[in-house]
Protein backbone atom coordinates (compact mmCIF):
# COMPACT_ATOMS: atom_id res chain seq x y z
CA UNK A 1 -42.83 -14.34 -13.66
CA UNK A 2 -45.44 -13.23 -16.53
CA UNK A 3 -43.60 -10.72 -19.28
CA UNK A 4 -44.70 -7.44 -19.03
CA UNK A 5 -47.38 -6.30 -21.96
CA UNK A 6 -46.87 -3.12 -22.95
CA UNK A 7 -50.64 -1.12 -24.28
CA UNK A 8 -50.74 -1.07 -27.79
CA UNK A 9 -49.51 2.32 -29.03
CA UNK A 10 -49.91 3.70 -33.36
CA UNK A 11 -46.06 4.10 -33.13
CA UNK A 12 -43.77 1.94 -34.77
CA UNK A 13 -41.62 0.18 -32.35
CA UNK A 14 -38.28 0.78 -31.23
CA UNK A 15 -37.33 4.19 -33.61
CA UNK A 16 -34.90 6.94 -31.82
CA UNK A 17 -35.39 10.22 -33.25
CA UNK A 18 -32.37 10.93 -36.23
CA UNK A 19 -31.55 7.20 -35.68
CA UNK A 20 -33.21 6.03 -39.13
CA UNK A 21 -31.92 8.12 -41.33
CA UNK A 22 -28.03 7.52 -40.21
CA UNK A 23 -28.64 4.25 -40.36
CA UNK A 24 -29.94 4.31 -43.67
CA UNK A 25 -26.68 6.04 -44.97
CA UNK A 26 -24.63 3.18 -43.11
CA UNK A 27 -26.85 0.83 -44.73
CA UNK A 28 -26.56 1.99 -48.08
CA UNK A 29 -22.93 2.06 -47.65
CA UNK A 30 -22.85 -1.18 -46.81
CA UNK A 31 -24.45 -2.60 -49.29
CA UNK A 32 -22.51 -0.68 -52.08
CA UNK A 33 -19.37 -2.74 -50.08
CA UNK A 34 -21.58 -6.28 -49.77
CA UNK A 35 -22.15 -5.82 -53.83
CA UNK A 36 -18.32 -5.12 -54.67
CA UNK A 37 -18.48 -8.96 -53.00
CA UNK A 38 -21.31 -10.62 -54.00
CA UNK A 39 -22.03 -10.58 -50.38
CA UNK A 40 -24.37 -7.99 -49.76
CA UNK A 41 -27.02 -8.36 -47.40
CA UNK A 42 -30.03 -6.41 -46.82
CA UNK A 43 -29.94 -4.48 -43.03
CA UNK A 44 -33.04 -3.49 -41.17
CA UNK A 45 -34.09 -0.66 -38.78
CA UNK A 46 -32.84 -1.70 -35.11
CA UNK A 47 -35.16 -2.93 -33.35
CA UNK A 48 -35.74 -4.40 -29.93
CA UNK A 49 -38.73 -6.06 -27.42
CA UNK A 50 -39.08 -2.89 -25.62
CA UNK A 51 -40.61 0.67 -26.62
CA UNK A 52 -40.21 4.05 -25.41
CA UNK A 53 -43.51 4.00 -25.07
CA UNK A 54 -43.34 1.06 -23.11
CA UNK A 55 -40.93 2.24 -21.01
CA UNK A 56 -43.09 5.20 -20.58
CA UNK A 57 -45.96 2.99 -19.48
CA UNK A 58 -43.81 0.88 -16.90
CA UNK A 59 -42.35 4.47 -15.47
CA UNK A 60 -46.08 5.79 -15.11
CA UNK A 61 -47.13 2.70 -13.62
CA UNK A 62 -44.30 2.28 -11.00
CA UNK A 63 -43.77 5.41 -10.27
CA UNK A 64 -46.04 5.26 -7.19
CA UNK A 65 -43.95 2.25 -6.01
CA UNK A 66 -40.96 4.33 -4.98
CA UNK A 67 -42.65 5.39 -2.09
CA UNK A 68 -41.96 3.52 0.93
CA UNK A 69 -45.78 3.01 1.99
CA UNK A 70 -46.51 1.16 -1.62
CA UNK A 71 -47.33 -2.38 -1.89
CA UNK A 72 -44.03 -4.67 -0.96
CA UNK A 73 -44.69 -7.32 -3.41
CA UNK A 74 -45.69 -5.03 -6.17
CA UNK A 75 -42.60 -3.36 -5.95
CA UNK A 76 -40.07 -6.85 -6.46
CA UNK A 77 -42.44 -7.59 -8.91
CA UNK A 78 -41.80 -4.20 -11.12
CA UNK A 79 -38.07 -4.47 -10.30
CA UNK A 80 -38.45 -8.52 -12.05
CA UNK A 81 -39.95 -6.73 -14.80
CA UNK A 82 -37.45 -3.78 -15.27
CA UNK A 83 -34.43 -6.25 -14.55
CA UNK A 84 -35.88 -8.77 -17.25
CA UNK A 85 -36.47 -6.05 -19.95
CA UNK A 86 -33.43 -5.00 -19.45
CA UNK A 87 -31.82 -8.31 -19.91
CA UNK A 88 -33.74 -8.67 -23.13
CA UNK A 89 -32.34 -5.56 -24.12
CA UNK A 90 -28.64 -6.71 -24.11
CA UNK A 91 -29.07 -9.45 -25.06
CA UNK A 92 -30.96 -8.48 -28.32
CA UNK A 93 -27.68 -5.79 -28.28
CA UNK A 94 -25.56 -8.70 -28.29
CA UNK A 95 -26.90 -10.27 -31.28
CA UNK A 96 -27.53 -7.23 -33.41
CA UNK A 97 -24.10 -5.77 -32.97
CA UNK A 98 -22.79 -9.36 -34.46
CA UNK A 99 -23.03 -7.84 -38.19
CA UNK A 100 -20.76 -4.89 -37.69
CA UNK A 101 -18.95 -2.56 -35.56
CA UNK A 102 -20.77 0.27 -36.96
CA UNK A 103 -24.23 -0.85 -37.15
CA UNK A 104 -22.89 -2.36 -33.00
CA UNK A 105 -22.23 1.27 -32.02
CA UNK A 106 -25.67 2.37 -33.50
CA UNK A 107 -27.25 -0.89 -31.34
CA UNK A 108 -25.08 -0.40 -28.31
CA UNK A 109 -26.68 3.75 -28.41
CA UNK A 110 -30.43 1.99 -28.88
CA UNK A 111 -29.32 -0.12 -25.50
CA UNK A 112 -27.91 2.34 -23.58
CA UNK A 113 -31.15 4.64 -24.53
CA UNK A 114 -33.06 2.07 -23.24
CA UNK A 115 -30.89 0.55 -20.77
CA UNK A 116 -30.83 4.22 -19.37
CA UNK A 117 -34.39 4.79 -19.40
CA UNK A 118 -35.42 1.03 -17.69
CA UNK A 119 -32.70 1.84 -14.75
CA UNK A 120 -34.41 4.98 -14.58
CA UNK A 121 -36.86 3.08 -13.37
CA UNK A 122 -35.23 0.14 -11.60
CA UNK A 123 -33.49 2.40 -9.78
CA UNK A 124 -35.09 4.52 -7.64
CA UNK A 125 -37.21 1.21 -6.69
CA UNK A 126 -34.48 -0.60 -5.72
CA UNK A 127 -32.93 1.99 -3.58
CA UNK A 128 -36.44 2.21 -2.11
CA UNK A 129 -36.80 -1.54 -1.30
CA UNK A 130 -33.22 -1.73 -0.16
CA UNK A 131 -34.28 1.26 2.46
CA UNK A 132 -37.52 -0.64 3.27
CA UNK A 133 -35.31 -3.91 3.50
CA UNK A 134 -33.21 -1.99 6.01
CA UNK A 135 -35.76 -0.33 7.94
CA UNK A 136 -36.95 -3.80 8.52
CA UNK A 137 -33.86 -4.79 9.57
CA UNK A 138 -33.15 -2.37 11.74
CA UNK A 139 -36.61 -2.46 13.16
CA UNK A 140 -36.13 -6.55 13.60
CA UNK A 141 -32.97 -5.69 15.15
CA UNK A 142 -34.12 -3.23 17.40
CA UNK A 143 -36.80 -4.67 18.58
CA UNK A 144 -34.37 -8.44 19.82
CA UNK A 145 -32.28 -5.83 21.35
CA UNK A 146 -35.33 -4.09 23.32
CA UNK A 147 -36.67 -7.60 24.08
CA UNK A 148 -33.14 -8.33 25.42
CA UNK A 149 -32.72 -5.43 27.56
CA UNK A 150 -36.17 -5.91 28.84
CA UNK A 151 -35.17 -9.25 30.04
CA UNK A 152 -32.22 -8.64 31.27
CA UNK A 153 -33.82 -5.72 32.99
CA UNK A 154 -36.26 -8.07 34.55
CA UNK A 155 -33.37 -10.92 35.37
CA UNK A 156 -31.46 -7.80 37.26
CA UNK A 157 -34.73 -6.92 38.95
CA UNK A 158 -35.05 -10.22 40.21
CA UNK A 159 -31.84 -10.61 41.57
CA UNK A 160 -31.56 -6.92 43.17
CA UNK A 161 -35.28 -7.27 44.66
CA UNK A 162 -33.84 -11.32 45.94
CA UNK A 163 -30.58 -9.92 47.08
CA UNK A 164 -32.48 -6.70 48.76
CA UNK A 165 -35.04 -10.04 50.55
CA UNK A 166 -32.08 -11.89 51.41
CA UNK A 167 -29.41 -8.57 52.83
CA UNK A 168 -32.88 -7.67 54.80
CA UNK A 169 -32.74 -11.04 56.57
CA UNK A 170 -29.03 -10.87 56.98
CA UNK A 171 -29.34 -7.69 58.59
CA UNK A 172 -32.45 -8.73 60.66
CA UNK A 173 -30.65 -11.58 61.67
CA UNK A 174 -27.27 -9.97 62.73
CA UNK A 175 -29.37 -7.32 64.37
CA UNK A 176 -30.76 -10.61 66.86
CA UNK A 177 -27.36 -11.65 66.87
CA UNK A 178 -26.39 -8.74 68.49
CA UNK A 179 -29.13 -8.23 70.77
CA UNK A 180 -28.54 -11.55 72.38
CA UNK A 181 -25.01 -10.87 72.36
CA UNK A 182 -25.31 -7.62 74.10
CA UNK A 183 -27.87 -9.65 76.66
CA UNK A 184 -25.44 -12.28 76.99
CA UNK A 185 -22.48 -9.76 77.99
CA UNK A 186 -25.16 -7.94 80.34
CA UNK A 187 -25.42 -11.37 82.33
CA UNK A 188 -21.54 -11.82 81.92
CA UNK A 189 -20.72 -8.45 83.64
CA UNK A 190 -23.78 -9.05 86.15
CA UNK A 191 -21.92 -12.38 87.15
CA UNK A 192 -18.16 -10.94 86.91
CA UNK A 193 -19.95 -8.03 89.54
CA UNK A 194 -21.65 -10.59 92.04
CA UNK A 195 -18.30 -13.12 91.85
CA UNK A 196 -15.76 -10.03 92.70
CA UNK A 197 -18.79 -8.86 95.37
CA UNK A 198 -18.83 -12.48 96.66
CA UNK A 199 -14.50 -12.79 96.47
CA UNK A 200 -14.60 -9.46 98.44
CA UNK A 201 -16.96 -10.69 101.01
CA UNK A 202 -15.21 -13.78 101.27
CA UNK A 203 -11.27 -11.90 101.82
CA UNK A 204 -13.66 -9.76 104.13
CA UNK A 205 -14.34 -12.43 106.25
CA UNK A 206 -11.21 -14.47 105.77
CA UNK A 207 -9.32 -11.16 106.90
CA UNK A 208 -12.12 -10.85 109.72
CA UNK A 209 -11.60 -14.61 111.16
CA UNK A 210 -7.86 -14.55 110.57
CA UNK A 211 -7.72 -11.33 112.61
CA UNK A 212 -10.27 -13.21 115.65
CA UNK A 213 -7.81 -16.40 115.15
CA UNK A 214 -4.59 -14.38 115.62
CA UNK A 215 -6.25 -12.52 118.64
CA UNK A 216 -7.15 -15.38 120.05
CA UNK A 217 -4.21 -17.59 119.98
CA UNK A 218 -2.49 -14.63 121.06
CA UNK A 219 -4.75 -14.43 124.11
CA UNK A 220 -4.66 -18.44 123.99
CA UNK A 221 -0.87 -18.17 124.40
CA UNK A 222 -0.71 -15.99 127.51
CA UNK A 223 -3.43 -17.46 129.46
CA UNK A 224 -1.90 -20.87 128.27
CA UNK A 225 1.01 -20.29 131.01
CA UNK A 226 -1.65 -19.97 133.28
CA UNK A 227 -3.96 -22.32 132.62
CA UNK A 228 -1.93 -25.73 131.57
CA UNK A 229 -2.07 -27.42 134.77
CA UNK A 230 -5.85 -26.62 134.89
CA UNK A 231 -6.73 -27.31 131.79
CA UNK A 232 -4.76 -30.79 131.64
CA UNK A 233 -6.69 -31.45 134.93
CA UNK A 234 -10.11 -30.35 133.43
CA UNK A 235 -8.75 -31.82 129.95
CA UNK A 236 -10.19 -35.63 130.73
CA UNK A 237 -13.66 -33.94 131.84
CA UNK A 238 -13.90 -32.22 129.35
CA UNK A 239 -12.70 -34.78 126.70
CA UNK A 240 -15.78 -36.48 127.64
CA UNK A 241 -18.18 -34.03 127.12
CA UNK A 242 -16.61 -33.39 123.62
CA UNK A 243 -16.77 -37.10 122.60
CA UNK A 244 -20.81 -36.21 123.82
CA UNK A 245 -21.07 -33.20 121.99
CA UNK A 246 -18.89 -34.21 119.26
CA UNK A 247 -21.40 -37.27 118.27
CA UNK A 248 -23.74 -35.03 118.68
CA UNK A 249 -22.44 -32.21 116.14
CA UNK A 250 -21.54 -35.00 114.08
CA UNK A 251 -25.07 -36.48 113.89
CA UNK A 252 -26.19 -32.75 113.53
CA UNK A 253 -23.65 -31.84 110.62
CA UNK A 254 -24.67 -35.25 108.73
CA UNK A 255 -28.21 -34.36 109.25
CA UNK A 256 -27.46 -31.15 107.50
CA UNK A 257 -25.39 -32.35 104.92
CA UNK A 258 -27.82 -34.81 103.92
CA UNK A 259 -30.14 -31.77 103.80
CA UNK A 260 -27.46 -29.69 101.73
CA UNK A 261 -26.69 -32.64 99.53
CA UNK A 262 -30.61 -32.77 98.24
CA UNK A 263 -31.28 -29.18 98.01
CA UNK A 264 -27.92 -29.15 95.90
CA UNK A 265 -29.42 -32.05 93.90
CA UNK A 266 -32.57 -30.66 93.29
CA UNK A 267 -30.71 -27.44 92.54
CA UNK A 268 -28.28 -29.41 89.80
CA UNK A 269 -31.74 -31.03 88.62
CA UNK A 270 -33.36 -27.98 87.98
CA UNK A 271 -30.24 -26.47 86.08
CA UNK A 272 -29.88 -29.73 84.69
CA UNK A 273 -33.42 -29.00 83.25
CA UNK A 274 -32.62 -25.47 82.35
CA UNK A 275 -29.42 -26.73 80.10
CA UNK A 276 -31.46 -29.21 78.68
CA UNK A 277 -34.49 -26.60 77.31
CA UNK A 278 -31.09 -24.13 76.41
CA UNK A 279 -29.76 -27.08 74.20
CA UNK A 280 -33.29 -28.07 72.52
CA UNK A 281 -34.07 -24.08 72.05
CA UNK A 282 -30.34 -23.84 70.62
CA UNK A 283 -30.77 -27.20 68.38
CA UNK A 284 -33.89 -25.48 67.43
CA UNK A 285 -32.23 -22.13 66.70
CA UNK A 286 -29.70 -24.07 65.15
CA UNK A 287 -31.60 -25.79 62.63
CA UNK A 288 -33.75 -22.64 61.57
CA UNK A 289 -30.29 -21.00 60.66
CA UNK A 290 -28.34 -21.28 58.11
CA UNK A 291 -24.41 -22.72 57.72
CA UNK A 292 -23.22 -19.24 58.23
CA UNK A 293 -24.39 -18.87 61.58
CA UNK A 294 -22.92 -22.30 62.88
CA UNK A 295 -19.38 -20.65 63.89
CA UNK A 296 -21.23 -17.81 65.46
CA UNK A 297 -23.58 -20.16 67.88
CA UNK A 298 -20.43 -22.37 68.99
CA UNK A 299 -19.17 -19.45 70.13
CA UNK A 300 -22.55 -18.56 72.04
CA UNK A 301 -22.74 -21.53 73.35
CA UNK A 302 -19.02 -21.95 74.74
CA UNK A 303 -20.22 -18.30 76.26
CA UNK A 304 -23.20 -19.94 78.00
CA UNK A 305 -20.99 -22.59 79.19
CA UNK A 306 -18.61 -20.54 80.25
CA UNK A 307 -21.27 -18.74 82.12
CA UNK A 308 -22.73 -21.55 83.88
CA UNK A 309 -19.48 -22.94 85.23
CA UNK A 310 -19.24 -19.47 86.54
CA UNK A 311 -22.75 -19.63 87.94
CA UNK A 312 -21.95 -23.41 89.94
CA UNK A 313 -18.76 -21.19 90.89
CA UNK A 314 -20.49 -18.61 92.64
CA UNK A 315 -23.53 -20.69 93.77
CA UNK A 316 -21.12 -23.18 95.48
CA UNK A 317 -19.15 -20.37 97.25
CA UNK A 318 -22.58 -19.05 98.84
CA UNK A 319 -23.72 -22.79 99.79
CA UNK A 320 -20.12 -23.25 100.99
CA UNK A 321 -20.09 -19.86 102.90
CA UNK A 322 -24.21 -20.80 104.08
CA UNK A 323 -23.11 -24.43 105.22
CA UNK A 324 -20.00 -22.97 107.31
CA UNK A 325 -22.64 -20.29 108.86
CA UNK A 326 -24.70 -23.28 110.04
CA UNK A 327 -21.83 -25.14 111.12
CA UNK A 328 -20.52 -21.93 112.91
CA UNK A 329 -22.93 -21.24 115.30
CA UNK A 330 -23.79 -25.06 116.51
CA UNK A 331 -20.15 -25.52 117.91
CA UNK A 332 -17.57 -24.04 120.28
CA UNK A 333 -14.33 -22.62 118.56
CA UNK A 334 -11.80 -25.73 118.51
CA UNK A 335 -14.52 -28.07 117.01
CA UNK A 336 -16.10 -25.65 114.58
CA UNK A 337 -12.51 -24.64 113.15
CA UNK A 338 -11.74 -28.44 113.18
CA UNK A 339 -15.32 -29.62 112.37
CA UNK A 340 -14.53 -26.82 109.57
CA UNK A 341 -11.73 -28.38 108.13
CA UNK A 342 -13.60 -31.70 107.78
CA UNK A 343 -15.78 -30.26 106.04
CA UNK A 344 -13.76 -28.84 103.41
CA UNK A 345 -11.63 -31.77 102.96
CA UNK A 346 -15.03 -33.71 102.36
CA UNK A 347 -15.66 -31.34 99.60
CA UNK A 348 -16.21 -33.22 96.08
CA UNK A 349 -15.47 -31.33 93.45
CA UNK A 350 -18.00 -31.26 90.29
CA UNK A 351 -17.24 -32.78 87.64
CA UNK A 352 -16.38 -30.49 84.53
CA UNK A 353 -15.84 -31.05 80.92
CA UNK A 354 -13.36 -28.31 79.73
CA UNK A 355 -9.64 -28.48 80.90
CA UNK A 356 -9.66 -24.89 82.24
CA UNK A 357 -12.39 -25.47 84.57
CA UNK A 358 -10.39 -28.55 85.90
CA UNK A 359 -7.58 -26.81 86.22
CA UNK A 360 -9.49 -24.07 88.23
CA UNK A 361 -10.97 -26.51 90.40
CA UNK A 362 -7.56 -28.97 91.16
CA UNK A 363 -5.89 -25.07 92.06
CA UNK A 364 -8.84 -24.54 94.34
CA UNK A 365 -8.94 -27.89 95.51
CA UNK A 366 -5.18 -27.63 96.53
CA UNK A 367 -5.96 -24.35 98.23
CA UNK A 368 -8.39 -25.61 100.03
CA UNK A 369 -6.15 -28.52 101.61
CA UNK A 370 -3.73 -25.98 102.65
CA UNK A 371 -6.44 -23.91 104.67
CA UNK A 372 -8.21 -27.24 105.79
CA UNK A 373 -4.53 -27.88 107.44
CA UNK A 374 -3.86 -24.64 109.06
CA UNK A 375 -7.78 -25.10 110.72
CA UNK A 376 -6.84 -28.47 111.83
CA UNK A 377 -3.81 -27.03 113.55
CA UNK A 378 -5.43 -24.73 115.38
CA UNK A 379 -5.96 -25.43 119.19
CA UNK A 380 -3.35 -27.91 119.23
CA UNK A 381 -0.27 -27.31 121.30
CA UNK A 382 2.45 -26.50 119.22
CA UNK A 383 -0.59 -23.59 117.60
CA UNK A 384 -0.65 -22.46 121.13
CA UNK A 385 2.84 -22.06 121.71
CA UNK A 386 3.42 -19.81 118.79
């Protein structure tokens, strides 16, 4: 850094007011001592490298620097100037006050005149730098920490808005969910209603033909006292016209089973259809949701199975009831309770993949051969003695 150049001034250099004259006195004495020892030695006036009218100069000059709108660089420029100065001044402090405590206390006063004066100066522009320096600082700082917060503003935007997008489509979802699920129990309770209409018609009827069988083997049994002998006479006659009859019913039933055993095909084939689009629309559905729905759509679809057995259920009772119907009004009473029975024992039962609808169907299946027995009892002798 360039020295500072004071402007020439008619003063002499480095004087204090009062400053000469003691030292003069200390001189003097000094010398009267140096001559006692043939080692006197001839003082000068203190002097040092800076003025007051230097100093004066430099204060003038930097005073406008103090301010915290002045020139940065000009300002750690004038404190390098100050600071150096002020070096020079102890250090030229250092070497005058080598020659005696006395004339050291007279230099040490010049330096801390000066020294005073210069931090005067230095002072107030280094507390103004170190402010600047700080406001700086804190501006810097302030500024990350805005640019922070804005960004983690923005990151908690994101996410809210993303977790607003995806609770939206949760909630849209669930709302679907329920919808079919509400639709689902509709059907349910439709088909609990038409199975207990359907078990009530059937008990109805069972309780109706029961009723007609009773009454009629009880009128069998009293006109059987009568008519044995008759009827064993008539019994070979009409044997024979049975046998006739009987191939024909028989013909006539297999004709109509046949016709029953398509119509139930095409009917399996066309719910066979159904549950196939239900499984591509629910492998469809499946794939377009998520994991988290997976639990929820087994359960749906052990619902619609569930469901569907039900459905085969009812739709076999009514084809069952429909087919006995038919049966009933081609034949007299013995065959079509007998021809009946044959019937039910040549039920097949469908075949079923979960282990409660087996067990439902072997319970039926056994219920049925119990009633298929009492049917084929009836008419024969020891029926028409009871």
């Amino acid at each position: 850094m360039e020295k500072y150049q004071a402007p020439p001034t008619t003063k002499e250099p480095g004087k204090v007011p009062g400053f000469e004259d003691d030292l003069a006195d200390s001189v003097a004495a000094n010398e009267a001592a140096d001559a006692a020892t043939g080692t006197a030695e001839i003082y000068t006036l203190v002097r040092y490298d800076v003025t007051d009218e230097q100093i004066a100069g430099l204060r003038k000059e930097y005073s406008a620097l103090a301010l915290p709108e002045a020139d940065y660089d000009a300002r750690r420029k004038a404190i390098a100037t100050c600071r150096e100065l002020r070096v020079a001044v102890e250090a030229t402090r250092v070497r005058l006050k080598r020659n005696s405590l006395e004339f050291g206390r007279k230099v040490d006063a010049v330096a801390k005149h000066f020294t005073a004066l210069l931090e005067e100066i230095e002072e107030p522009l280094k507390l103004t730098k170190g402010a600047i320096d700080d406001e700086k600082a804190r501006v810097k700082r302030e500024a990350e920490e805005a640019e922070k917060r804005a960004l983690e503003a923005k990151v908690r935007a994101e996410r809210e808005a993303e977790e607003a997008r995806l609770r939206a489509e949760r909630e849209a979802e669930e709302k679907r969910l329920a919808e079919e699920r509400a639709a689902l129990e509709a059907e349910r309770a439709k088909l609990e209603a038409d199975r207990k209409a359907a078990e009530e018609a059937a008990r109805v009827e069972r309780e109706r033909v029961e009723a007609e069988q009773r009454a009629e083997r009880e009128a069998a049994a009293a006109e059987l006292a009568r008519a044995r002998e008759e009827i064993e006479a008539q019994r070979k006659a009409e044997q024979a016209r049975l046998d006739a009859e009987g191939a024909r019913l028989k013909a006539e039933r297999e004709a109509q089973a046949e016709k029953a055993r398509l119509e139930l095909e095409a009917l399996e084939e066309q719910k066979r259809a159904v549950r196939a689009e239900q499984e591509r629309l629910a492998r469809e559905e499946a794939d377009r949701l998520a994991k988290a729905r997976a639990d929820q759509e087994a359960k749906a679809r052990a619902e619609q199975e569930r469901i569907e057995a039900e459905e085969r259920e009812v739709k076999e009772a009514e084809r069952k009831a429909e087919l006995a119907a038919r049966l009933e009004a081609l034949k007299p009473d013995v065959d079509k309770v007998r021809a009946f029975a044959a019937e039910i024992r040549g039920l097949a039962a469908p075949v079923v993949k979960s282990k409660e609808a087996e067990a439902a169907l072997e319970e039926a299946l056994g219920d049925l051969g119990q009633i298929a027995a009492e049917l084929e009892a009836f008419g024969s002798e020891s029926a028409a003695a009871e």
